[in-house]
N, C-alpha and C. Protein backbone atom coordinates (compact mmCIF):
# COMPACT_ATOMS: atom_id res chain seq x y z
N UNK A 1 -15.50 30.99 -16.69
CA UNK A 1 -14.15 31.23 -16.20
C UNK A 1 -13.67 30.00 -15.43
N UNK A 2 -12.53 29.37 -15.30
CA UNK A 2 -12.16 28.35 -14.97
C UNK A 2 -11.03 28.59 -13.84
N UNK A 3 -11.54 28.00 -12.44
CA UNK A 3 -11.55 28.41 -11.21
C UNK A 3 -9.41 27.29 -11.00
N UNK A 4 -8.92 28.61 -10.39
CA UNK A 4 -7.20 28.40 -10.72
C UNK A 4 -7.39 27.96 -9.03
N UNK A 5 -6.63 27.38 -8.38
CA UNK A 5 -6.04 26.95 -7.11
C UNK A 5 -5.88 28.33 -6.57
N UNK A 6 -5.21 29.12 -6.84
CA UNK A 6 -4.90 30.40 -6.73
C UNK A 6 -6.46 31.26 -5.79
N UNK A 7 -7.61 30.96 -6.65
CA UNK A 7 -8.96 31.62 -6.38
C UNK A 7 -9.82 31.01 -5.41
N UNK A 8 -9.42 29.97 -4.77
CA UNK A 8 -9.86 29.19 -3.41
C UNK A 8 -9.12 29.45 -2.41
N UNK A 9 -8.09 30.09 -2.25
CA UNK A 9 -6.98 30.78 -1.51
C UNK A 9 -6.46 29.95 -0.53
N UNK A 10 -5.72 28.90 -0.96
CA UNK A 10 -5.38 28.02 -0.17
C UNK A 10 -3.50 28.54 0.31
N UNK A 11 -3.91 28.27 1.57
CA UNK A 11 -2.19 28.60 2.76
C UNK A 11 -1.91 27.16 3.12
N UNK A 12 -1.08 27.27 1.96
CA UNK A 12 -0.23 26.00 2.55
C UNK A 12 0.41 25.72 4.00
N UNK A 13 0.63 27.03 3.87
CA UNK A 13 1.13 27.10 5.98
C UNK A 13 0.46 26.40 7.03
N UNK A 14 -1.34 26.09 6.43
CA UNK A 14 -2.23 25.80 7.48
C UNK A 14 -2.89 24.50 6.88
N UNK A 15 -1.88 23.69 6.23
CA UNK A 15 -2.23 22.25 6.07
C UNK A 15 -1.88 21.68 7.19
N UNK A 16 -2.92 20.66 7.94
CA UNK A 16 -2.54 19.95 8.72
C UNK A 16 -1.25 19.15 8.43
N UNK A 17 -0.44 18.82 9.44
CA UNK A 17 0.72 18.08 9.53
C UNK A 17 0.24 16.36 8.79
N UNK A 18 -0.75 15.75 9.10
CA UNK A 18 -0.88 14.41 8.70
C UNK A 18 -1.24 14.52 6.76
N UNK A 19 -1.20 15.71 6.30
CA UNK A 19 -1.83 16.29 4.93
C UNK A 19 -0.39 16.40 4.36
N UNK A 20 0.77 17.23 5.43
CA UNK A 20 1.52 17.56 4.34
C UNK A 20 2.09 17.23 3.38
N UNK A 21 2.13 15.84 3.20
CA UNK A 21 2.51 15.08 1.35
C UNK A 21 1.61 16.49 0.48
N UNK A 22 0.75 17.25 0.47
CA UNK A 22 0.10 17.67 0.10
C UNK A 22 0.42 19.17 -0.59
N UNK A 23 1.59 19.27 0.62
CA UNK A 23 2.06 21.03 0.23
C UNK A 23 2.93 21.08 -0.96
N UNK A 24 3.58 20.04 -1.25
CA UNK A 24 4.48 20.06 -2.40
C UNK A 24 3.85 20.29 -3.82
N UNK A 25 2.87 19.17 -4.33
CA UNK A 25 2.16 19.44 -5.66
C UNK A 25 0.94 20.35 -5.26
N UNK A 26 0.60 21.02 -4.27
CA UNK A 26 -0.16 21.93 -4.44
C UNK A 26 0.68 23.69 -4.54
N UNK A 27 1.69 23.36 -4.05
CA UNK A 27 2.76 24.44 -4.50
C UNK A 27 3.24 24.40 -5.37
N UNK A 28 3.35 23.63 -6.31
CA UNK A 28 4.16 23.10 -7.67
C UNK A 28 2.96 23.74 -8.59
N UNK A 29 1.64 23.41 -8.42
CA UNK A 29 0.46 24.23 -9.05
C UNK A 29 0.54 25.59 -9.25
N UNK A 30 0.27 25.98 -7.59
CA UNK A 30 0.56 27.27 -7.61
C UNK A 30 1.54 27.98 -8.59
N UNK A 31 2.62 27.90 -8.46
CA UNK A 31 3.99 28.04 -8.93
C UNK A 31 3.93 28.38 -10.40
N UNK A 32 3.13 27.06 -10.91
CA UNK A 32 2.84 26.66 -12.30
C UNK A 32 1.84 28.03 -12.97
N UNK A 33 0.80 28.05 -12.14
CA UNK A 33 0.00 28.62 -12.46
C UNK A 33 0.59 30.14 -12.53
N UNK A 34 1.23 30.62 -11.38
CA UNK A 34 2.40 32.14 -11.59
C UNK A 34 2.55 32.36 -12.73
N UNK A 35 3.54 30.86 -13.24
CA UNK A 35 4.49 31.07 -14.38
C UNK A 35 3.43 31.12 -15.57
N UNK A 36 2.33 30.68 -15.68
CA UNK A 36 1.29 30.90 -16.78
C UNK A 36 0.87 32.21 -17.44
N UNK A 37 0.72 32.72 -15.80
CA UNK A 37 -0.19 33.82 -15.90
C UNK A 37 1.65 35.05 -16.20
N UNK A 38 2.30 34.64 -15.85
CA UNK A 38 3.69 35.80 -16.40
C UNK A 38 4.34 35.78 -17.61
N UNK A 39 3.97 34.75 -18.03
CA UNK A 39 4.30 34.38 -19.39
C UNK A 39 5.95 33.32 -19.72
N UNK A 40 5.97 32.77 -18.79
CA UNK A 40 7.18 31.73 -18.39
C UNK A 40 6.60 30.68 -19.51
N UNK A 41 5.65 29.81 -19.16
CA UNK A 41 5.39 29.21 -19.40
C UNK A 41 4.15 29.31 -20.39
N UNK A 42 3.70 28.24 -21.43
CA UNK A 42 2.71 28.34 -22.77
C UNK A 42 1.76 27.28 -21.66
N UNK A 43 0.62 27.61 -22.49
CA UNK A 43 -0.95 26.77 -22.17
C UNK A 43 -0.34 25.72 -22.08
N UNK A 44 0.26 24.44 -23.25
CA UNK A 44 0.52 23.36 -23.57
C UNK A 44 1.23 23.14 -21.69
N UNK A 45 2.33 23.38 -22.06
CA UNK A 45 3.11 23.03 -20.88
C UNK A 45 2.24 22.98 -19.28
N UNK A 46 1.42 24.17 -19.39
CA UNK A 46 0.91 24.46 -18.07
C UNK A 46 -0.21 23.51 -17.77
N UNK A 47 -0.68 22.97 -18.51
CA UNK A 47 -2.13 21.88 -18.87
C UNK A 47 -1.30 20.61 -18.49
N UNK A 48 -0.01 20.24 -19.11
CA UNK A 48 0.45 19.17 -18.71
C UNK A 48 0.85 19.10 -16.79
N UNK A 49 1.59 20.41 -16.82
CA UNK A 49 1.82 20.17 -15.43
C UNK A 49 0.65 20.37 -14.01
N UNK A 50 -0.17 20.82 -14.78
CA UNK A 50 -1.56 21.11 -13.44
C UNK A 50 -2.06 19.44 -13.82
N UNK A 51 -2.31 18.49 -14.89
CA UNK A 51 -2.58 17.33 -14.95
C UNK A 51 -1.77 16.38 -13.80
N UNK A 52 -0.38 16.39 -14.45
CA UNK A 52 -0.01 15.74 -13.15
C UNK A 52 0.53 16.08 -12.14
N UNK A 53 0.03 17.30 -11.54
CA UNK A 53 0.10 17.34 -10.35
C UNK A 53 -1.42 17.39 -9.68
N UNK A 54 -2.53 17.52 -10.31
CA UNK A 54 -3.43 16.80 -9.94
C UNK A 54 -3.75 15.37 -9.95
N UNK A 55 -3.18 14.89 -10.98
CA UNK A 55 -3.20 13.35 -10.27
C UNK A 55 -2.39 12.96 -9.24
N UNK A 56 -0.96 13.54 -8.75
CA UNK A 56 -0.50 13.67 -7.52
C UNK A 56 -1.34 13.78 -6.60
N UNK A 57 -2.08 14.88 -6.66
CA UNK A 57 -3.06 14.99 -5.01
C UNK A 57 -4.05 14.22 -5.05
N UNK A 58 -4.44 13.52 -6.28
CA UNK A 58 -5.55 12.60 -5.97
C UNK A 58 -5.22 11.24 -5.28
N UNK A 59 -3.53 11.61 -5.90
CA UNK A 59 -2.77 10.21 -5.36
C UNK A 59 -3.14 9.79 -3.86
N UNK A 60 -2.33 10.94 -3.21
CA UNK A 60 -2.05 11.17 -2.12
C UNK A 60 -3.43 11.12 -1.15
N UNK A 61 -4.30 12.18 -1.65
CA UNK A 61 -5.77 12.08 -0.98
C UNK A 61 -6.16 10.29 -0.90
N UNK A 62 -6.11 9.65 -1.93
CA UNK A 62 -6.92 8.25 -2.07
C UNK A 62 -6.15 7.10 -1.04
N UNK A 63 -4.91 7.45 -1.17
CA UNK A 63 -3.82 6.33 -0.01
C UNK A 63 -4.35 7.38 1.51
N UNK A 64 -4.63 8.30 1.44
CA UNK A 64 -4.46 8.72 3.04
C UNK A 64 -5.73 8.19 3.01
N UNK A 65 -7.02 8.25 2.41
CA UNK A 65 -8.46 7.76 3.00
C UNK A 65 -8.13 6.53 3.23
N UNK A 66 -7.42 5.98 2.32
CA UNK A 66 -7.77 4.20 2.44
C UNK A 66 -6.93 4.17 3.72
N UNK A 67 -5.89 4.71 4.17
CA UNK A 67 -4.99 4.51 5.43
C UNK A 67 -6.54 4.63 6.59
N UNK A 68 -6.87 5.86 6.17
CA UNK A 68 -7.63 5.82 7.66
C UNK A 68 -9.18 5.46 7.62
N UNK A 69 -9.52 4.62 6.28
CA UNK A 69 -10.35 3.70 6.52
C UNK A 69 -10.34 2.58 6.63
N UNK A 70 -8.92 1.86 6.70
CA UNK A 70 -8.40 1.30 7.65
C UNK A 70 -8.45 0.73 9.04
N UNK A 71 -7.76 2.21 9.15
CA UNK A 71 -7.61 2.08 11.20
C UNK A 71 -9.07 2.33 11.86
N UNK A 72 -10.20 2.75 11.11
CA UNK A 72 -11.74 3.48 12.02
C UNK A 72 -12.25 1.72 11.67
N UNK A 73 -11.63 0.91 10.08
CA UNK A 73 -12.28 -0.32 10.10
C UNK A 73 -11.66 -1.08 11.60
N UNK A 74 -10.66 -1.25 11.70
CA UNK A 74 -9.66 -2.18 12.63
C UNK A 74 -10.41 -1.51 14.20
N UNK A 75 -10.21 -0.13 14.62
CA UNK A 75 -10.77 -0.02 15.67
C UNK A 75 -12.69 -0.48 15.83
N UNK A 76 -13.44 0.13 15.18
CA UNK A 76 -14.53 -0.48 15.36
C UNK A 76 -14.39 -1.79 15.51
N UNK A 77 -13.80 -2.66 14.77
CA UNK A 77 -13.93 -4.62 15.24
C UNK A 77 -13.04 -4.81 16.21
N UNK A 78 -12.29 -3.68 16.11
CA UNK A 78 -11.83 -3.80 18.37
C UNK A 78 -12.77 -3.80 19.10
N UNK A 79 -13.45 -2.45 19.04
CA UNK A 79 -14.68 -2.22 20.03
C UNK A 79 -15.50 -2.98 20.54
N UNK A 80 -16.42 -3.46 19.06
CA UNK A 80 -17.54 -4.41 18.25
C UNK A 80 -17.17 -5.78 19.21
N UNK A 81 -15.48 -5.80 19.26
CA UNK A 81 -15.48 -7.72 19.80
C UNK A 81 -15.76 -8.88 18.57
């Protein structure tokens, strides 16, 4: 069985504030996934849009690490001297 966003029970309500780029394509999933399961939308379509909106959050996840591996690099060679 192939595990939907839906079945990890994620509340967007309780994304941290520095995350929220995050609530949009993970609600757009959600959404997507509704319209799958109601019959709005066909497999084809729904495969395309969970694609890119997972590459959206990978987007987003990979620029926020590199942001704040970054600033822990820059502060440690503060510290360090």
């Amino acid at each position: 069985m192939e595990l939907r966003i839906k079945d990890i029970d994620i509340n967007l309500f309780i994304i941290p504030d520095e995350w929220r780029e995050l609530r949009e394509p993970l609600g757009a999933l959600i959404k997507a996934e509704e319209e799958l399961k109601s019959g709005v939308i066909d497999v084809m379509k729904y495969e395309v849009l969970q694609r890119k909106y997972i590459e959206d959050i990978k987007e987003i996840i990979d620029r926020k690490t590199r942001t704040y591996n970054r600033f822990v690099l820059s502060y440690l060679t503060k510290i360090n001297g």
